[in-house]
Protein backbone atom coordinates (compact mmCIF):
# COMPACT_ATOMS: atom_id res chain seq x y z
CA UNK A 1 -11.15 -19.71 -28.48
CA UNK A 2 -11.87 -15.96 -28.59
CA UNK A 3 -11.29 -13.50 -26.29
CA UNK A 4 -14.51 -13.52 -24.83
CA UNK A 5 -14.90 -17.22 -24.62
CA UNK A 6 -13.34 -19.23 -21.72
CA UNK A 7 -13.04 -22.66 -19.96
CA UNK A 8 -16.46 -22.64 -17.93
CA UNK A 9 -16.39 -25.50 -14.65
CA UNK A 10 -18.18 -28.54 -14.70
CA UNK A 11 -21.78 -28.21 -13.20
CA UNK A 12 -21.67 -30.25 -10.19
CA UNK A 13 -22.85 -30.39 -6.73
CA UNK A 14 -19.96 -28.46 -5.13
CA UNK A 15 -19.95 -25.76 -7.65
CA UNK A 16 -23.53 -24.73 -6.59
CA UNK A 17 -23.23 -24.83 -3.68
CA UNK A 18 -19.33 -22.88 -3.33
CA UNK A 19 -21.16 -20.30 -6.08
CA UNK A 20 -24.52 -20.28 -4.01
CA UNK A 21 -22.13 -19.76 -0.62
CA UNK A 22 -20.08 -16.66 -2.79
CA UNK A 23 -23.43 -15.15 -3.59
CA UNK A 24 -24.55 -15.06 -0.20
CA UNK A 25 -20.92 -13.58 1.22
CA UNK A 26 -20.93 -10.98 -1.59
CA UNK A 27 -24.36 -9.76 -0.52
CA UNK A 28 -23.22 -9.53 3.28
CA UNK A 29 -20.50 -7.05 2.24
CA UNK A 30 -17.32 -9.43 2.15
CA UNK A 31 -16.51 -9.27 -1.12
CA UNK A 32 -15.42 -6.12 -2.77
CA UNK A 33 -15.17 -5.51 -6.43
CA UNK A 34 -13.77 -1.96 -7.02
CA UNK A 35 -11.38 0.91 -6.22
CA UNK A 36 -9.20 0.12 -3.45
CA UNK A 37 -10.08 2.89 -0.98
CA UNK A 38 -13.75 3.29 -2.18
CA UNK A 39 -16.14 2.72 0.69
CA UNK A 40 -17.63 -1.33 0.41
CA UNK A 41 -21.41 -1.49 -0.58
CA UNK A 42 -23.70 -2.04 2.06
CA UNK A 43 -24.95 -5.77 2.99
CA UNK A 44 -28.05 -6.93 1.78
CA UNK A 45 -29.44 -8.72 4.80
CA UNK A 46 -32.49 -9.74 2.69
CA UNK A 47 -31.06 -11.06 -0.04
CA UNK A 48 -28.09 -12.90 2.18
CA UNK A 49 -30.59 -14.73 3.74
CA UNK A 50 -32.35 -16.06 1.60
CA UNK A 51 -29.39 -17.30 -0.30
CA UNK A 52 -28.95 -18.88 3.13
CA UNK A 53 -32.17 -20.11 2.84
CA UNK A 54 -31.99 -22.00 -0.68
CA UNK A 55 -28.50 -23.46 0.65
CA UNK A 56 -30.58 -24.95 3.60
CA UNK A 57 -33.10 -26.35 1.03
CA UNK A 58 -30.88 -27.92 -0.43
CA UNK A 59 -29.52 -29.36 2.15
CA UNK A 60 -32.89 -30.80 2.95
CA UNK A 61 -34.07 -32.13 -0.14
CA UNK A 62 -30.42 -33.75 -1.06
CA UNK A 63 -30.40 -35.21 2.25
CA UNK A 64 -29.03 -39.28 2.38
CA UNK A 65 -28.24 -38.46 -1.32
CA UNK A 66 -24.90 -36.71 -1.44
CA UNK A 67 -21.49 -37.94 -0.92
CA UNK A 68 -19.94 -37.62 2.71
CA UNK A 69 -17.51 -34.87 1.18
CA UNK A 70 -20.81 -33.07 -0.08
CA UNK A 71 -22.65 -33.21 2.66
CA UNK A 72 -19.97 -31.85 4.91
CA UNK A 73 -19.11 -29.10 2.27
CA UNK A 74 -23.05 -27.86 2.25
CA UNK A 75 -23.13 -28.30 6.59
CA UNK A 76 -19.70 -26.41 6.19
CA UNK A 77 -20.72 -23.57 4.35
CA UNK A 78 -24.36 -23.46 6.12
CA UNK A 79 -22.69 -23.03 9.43
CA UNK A 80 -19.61 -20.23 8.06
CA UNK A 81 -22.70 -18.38 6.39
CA UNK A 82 -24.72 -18.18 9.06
CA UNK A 83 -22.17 -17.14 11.62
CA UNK A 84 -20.66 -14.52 9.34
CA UNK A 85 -24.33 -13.27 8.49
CA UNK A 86 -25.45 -12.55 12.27
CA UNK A 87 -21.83 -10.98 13.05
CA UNK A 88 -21.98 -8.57 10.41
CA UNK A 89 -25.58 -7.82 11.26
CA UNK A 90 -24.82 -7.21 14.92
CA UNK A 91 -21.60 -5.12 13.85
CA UNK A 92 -23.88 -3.09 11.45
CA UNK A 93 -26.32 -2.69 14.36
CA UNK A 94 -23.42 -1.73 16.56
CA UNK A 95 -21.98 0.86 13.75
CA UNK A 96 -24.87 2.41 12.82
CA UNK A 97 -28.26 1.25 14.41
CA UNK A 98 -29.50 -0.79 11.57
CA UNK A 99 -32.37 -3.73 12.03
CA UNK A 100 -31.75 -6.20 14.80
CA UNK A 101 -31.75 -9.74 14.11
CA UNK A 102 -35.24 -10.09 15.56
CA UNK A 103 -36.50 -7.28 12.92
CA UNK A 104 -35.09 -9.36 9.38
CA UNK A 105 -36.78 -12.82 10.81
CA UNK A 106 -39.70 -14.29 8.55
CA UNK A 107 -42.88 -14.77 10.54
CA UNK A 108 -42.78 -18.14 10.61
CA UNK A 109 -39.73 -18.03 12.70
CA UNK A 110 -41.22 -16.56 15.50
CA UNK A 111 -44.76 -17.93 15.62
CA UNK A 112 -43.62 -21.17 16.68
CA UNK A 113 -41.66 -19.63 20.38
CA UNK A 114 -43.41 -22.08 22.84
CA UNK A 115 -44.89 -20.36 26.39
CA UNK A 116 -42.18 -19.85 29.06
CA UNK A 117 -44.69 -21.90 31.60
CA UNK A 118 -43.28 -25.47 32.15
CA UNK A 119 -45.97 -28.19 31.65
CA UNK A 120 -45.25 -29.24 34.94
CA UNK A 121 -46.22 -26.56 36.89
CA UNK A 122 -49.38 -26.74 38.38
CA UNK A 123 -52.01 -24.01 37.69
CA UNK A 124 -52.01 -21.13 40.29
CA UNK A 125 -53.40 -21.76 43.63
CA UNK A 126 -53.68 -25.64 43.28
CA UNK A 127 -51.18 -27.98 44.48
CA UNK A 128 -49.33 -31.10 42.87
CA UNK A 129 -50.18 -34.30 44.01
CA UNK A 130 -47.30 -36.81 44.16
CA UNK A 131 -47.71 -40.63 43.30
């Protein structure tokens, strides 16, 4: 083996998903690769999420077809990833004014927020009749 060659890891489920999960951490600032000192890049909200985002695909599309251990690793890391992502966007916001949560949302995500008004409640100036 040369110097530049070396033992690679089997492809498998749990070594997407722990590389997928490293991906999205090193884009939300939490791993540093550098000087000690030297100020850490800034996170990449956009590309963290969607990281996210293929992690939760997968999660989807592999669903009833993984191992208990797999399925608890990809729920695991889904759940660490998003936490970490929203508390280093609110401490951004809180450091320097950044985006809000609400701002990096896709569309889609906020289409679907269903009226306030209960289905229950009658209309305005009409009453509810009991049975």
């Amino acid at each position: 083996m040369s110097e530049q060659e070396y033992p690679l890891p089997p492809a498998t489920f749990e070594f997407l998903i722990v590389s997928l999960k490293a991906q999205a951490e090193m884009y939300l600032g939490m791993h540093h690769f550098g000087t000690e000192g030297k100020e850490r890049p800034e996170p990449d909200f956009r590309v963290a999420r969607h990281t996210i985002d293929l992690l939760a695909m997968l999660q989807e599309k592999t669903r009833g077809n993984v191992t208990m251990e797999e399925q608890r690793l990809i729920e695991n890391a889904l759940t660490e990833l998003r936490f970490r992502f929203v508390q280093t966007l609110e401490s951004r916001k809180a450091a320097d004014g950044t985006p809000s949560l609400s701002d990096t949302a896709p569309v889609s995500d906020t289409a679907s927020v269903p009226d306030t008004a209960s289905v229950s409640d009658p209309p305005a100036g009409e009453e509810q009749t009991g049975a």
